[in-house]
Protein backbone atom coordinates (compact mmCIF):
# COMPACT_ATOMS: atom_id res chain seq x y z
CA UNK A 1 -28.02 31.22 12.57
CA UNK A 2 -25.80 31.11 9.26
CA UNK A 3 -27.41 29.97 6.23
CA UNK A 4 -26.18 26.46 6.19
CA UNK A 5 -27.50 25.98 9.53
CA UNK A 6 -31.10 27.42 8.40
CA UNK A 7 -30.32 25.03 5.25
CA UNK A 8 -30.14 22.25 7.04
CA UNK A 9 -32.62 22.94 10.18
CA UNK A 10 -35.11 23.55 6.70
CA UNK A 11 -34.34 19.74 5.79
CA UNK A 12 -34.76 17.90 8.81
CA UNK A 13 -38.05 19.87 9.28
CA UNK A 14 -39.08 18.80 5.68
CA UNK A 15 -37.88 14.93 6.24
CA UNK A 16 -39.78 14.97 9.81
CA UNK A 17 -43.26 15.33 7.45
CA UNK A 18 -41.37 12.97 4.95
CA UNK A 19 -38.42 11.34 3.96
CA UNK A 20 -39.14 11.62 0.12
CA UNK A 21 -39.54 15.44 1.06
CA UNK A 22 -36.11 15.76 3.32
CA UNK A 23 -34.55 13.97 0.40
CA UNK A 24 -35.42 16.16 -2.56
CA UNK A 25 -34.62 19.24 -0.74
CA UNK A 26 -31.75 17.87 0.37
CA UNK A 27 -30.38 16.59 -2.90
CA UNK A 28 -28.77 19.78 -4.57
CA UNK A 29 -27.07 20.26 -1.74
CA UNK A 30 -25.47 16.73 -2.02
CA UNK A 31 -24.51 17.30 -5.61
CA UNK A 32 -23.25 20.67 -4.90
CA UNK A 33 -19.16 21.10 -5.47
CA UNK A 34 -18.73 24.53 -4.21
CA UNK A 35 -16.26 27.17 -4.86
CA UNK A 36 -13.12 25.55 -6.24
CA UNK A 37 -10.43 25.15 -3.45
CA UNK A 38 -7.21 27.81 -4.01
CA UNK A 39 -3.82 26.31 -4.75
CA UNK A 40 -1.75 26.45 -1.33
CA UNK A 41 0.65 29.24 -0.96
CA UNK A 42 3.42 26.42 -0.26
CA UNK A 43 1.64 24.71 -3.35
CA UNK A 44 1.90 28.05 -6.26
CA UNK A 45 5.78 27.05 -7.26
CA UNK A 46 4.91 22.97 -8.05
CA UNK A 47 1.55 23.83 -9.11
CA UNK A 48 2.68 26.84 -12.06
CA UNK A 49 5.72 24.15 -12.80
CA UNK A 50 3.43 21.83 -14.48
CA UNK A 51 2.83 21.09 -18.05
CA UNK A 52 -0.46 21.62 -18.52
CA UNK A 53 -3.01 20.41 -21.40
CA UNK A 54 -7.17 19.14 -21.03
CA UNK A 55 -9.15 16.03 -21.97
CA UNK A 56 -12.52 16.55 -23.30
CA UNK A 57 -14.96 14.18 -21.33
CA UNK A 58 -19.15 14.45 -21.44
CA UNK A 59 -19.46 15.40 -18.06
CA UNK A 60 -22.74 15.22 -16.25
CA UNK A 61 -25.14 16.86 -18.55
CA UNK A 62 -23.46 14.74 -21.62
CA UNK A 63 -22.56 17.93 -23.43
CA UNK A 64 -18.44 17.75 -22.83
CA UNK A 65 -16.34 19.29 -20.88
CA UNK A 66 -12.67 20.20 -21.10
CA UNK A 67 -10.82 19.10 -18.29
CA UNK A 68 -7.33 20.77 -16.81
CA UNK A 69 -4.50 18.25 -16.55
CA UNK A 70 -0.85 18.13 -15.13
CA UNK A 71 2.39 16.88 -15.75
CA UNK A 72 5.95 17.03 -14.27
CA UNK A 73 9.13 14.89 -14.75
CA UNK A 74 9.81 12.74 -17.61
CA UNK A 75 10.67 9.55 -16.11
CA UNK A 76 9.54 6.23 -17.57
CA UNK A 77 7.91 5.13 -14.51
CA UNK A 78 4.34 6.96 -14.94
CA UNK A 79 2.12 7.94 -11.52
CA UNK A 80 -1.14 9.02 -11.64
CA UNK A 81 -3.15 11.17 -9.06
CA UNK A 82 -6.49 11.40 -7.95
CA UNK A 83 -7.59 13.96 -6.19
CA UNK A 84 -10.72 13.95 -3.82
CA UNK A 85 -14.39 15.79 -3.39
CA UNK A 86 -13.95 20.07 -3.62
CA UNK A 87 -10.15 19.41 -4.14
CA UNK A 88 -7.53 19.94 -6.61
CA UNK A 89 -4.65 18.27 -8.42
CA UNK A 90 -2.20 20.90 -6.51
CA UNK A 91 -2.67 18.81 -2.94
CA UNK A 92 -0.34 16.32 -4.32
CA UNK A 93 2.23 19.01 -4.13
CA UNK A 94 4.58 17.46 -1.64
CA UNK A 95 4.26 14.13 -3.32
CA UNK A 96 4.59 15.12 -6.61
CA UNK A 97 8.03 16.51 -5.52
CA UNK A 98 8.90 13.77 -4.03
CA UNK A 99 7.95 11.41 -6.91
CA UNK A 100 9.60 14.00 -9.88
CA UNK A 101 13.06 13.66 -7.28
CA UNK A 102 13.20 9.92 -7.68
CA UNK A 103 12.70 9.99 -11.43
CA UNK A 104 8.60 9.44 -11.75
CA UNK A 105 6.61 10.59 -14.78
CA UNK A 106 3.60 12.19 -12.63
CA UNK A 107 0.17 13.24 -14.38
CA UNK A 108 -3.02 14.92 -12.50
CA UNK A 109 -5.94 16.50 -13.22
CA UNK A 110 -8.59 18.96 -11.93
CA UNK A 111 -12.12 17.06 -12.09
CA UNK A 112 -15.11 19.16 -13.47
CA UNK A 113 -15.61 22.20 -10.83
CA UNK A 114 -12.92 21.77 -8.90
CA UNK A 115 -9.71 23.32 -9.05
CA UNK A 116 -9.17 25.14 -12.41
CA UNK A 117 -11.48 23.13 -14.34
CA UNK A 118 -15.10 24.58 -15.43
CA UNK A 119 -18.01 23.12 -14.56
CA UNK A 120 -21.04 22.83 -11.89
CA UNK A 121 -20.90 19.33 -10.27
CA UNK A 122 -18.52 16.16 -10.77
CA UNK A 123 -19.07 12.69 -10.11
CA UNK A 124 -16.92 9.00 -10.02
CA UNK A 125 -18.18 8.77 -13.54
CA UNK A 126 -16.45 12.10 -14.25
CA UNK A 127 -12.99 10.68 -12.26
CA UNK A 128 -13.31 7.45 -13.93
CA UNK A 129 -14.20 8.78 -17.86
CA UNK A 130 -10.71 11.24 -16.98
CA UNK A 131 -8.40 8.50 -16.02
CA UNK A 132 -9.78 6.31 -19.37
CA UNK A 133 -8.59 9.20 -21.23
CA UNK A 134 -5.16 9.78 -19.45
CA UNK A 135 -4.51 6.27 -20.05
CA UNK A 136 -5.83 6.23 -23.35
CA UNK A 137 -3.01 9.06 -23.85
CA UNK A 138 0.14 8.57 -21.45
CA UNK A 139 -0.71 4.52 -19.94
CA UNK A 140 -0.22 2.08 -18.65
CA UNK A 141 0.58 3.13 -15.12
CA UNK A 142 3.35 2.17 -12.53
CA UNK A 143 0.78 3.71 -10.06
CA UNK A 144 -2.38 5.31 -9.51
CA UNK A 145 -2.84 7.12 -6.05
CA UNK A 146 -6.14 8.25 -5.24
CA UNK A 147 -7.28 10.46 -1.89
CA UNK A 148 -10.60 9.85 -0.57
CA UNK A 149 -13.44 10.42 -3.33
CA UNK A 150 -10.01 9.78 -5.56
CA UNK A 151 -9.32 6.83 -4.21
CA UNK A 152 -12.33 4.67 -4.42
CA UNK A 153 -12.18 6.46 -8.51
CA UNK A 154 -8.71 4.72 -8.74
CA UNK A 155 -9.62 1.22 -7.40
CA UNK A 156 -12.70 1.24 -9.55
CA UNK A 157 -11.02 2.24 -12.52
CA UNK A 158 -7.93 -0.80 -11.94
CA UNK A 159 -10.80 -3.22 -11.20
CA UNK A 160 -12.55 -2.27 -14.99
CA UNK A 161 -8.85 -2.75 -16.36
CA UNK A 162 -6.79 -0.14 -16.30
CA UNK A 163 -3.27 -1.00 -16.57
CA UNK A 164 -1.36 -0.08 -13.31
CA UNK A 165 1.41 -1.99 -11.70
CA UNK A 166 0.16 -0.99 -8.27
CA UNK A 167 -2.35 1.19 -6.35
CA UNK A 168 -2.52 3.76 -3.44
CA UNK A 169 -5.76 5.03 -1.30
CA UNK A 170 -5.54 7.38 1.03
CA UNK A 171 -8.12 7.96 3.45
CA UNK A 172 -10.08 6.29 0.71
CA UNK A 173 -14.24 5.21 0.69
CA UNK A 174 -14.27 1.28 0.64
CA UNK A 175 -18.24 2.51 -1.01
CA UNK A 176 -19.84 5.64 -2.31
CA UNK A 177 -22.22 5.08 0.44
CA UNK A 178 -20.03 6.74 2.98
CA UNK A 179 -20.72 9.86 1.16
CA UNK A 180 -24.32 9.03 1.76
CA UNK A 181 -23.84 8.50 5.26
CA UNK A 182 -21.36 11.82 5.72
CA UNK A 183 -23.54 14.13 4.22
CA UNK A 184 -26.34 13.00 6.07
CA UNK A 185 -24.51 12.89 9.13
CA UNK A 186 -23.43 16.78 8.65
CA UNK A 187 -27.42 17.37 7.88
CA UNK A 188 -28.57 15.10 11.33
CA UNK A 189 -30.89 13.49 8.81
CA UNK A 190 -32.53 10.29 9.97
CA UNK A 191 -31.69 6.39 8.17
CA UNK A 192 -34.86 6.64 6.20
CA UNK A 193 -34.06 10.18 4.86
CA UNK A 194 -30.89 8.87 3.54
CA UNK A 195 -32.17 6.04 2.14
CA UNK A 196 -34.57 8.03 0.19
CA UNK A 197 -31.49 10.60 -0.84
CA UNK A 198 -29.54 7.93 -2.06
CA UNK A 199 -32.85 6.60 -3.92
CA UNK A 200 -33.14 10.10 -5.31
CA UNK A 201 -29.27 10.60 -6.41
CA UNK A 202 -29.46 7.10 -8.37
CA UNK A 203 -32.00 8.19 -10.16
CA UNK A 204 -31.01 11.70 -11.25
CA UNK A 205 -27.63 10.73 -12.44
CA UNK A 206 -27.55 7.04 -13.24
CA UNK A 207 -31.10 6.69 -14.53
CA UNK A 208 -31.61 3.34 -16.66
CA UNK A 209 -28.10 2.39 -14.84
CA UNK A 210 -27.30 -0.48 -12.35
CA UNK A 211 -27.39 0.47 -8.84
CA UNK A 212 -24.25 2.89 -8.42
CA UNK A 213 -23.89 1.55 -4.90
CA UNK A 214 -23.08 -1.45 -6.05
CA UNK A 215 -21.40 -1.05 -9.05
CA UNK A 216 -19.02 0.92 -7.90
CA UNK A 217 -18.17 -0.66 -4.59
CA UNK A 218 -14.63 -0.88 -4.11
CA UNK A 219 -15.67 -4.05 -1.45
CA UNK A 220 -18.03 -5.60 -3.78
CA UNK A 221 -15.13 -5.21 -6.49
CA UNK A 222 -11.69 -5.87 -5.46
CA UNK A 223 -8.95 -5.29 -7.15
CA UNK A 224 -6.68 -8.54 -9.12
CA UNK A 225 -5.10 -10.24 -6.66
CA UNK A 226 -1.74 -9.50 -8.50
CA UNK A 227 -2.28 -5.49 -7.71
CA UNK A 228 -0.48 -4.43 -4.79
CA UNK A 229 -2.69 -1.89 -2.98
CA UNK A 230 -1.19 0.26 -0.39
CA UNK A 231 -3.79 2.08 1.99
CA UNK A 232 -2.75 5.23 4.30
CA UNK A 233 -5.44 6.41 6.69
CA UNK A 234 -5.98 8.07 10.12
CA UNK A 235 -7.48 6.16 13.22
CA UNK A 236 -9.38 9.87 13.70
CA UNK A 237 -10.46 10.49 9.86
CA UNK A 238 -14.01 12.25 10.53
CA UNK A 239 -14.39 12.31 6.84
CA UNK A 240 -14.14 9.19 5.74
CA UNK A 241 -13.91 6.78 8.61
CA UNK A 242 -10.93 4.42 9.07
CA UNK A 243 -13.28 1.49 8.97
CA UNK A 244 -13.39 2.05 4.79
CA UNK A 245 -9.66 0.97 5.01
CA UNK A 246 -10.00 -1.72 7.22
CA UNK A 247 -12.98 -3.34 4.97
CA UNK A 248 -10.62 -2.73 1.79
CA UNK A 249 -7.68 -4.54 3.76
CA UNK A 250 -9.98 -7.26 4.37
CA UNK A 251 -11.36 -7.77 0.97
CA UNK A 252 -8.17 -7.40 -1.26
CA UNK A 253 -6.60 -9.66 1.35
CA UNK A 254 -3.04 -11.27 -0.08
CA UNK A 255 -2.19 -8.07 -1.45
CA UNK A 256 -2.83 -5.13 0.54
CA UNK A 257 -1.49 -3.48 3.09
CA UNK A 258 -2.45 -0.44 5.46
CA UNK A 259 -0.74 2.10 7.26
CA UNK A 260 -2.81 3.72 10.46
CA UNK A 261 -1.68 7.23 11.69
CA UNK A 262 -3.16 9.46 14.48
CA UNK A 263 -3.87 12.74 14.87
CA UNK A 264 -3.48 13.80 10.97
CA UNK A 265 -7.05 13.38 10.25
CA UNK A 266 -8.49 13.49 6.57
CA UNK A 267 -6.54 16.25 4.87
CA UNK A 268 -3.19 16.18 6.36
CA UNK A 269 -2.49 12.87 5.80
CA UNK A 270 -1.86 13.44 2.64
CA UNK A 271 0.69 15.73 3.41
CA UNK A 272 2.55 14.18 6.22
CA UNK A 273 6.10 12.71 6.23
CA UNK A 274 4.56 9.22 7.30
CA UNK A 275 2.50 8.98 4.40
CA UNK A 276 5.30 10.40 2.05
CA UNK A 277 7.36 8.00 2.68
CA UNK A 278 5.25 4.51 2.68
CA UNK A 279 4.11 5.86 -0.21
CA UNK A 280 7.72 6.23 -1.91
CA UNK A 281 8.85 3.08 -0.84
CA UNK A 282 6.13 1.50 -2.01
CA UNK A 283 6.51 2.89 -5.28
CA UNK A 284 9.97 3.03 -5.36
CA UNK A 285 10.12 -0.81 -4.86
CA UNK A 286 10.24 -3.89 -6.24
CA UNK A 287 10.16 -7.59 -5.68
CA UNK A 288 6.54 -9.67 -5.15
CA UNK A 289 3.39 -8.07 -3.56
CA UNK A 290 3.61 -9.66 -0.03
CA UNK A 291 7.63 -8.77 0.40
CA UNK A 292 7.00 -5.11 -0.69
CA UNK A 293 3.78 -4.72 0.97
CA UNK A 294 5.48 -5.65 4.20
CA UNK A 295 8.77 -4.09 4.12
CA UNK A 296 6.46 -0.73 3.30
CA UNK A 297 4.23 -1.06 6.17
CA UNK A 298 7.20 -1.79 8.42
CA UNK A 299 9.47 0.88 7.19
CA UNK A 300 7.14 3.32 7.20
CA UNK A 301 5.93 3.90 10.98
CA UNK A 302 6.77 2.74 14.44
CA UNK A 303 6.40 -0.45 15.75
CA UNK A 304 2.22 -1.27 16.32
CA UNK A 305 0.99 1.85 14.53
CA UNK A 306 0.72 -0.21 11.48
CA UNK A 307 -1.44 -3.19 10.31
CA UNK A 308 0.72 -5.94 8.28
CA UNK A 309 -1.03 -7.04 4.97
CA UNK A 310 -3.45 -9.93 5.75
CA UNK A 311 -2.11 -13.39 5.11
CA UNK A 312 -3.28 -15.32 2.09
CA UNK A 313 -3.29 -18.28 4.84
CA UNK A 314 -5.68 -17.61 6.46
């Protein structure tokens, strides 16, 4: 037996006496990052092409932390990225590319322990206090594009007010509960048991705060109805589940717009030419919300692999 399987067999032992107990023994490993992800070998030549600086942010124990960002092109059309949970800024590789060949400004960053940036653990506050910054700096944005943990940090962060013209999720969290849910899937712990972990995290991190659940529910929060919001996921994501998408189509309805793959699952999604290209045209475009929402979706996979953005009509 490894010693995440003895890990875990240890916490579903503990949350069979109780859930309070399963839950605090299974709460480090929640908040734990792990080693920072290397840069892809097909990555190294956009990754060391980058201008790099740092933003100072508190971080999770309040003391600062200097952050590692990104930038490429020079284009007045600015694009930022959002990178998701034990990830780095370097997965947007092939997009960045892309974006830099059309003429796009593109920024990115390295949260707190992940990529080349220091730290322990990282958190949406750390993703959303980063973005503030960058757009304190380099904004307003043409776009922000977010992958999973990234992209429910990018919706949050247009719904507070930060100035972008539109928004992209892939395989995105609708809610940070999914991570609940995920992790405690992975562990085979019981509903109560993750009830009682979520209980705990709230109160470690976001003591005295509202209920992070629901403050930072991309459902409960919605984006302005005059922010275009294109969403890329796969019908087989077993990291986030395509469902997240579907509620996030259904609640920025009017101005959203999804595209469904199979068979490229969480990661390579972001990678793959079907997500490249909605994504550039949806950028690239311009013209009202519904018209470019729909000629993206339609452009950018085969007939009935796609759901059309919901009609304000309805």
């Amino acid at each position: 037996m490894s010693a995440a399987s003895a890990i875990a067999t240890g916490v579903r032992a503990a949350s069979r006496v109780s859930p309070e107990l399963g839950a605090a023994l299974a709460l480090p490993l929640f908040m734990r990052v792990g080693r920072p992800a290397p840069v892809a070998a097909t990555d190294l030549a956009t990754h060391r092409s980058a201008r790099r600086g740092t933003v100072r942010i508190p971080g999770i124990r309040g003391t600062g932390v200097d952050v590692v960002t990104y930038e490429w092109g020079a284009g007045e059309r600015s694009v930022l990225l959002a990178h998701g949970w034990q990830s780095r800024a370097s997965v947007f590789s092939p997009l960045v590319r892309e974006l830099r060949s059309e003429g796009f400004r593109v920024l990115a960053f390295d949260a707190p322990a992940n990529g080349d940036s220091p730290g322990r653990g990282t958190y949406l506050l750390d993703h959303l206090d980063i973005i503030a910054e960058l757009t304190r700096r380099e904004g307003p944005w043409h776009g922000v594009v977010g992958h999973s943990f990234g992209s429910l940090a990018a919706l949050m962060a247009v719904h507070d007010g930060t100035p972008a013209t539109r928004v992209v999720g892939i395989a995105g969290a609708a809610d940070p509960a999914v991570f609940i849910e995920g992790f405690g899937a992975m562990l085979g712990l019981d509903a109560r048991t993750r009830e009682a972990l979520a209980a705990r995290f709230a109160g470690r991190v976001f003591a005295g705060r509202p209920d992070p659940f629901a403050r930072y529910s991309a459902v409960r929060h919605p984006l302005p109805e005059d922010v275009p919001l294109l969403l890329v996921h796969d019908r087989g994501d077993r990291r986030v589940p395509f469902t997240e998408s579907e509620r996030l189509l259904e609640v920025n309805r009017g101005h959203a717009g999804l595209v469904a793959t199979d068979g490229l699952g969480h990661n390579r999604v972001l990678r793959a030419d079907v997500t490249l290209d909605a994504v550039m045209a949806f950028l690239s475009a311009g013209g009202a919300s519904d018209a470019l929402l729909d000629e993206t979706v339609a452009s950018a996979v085969s007939p009935g692999a796609a759901t059309r953005p919901a009609s304000r009509r309805r």
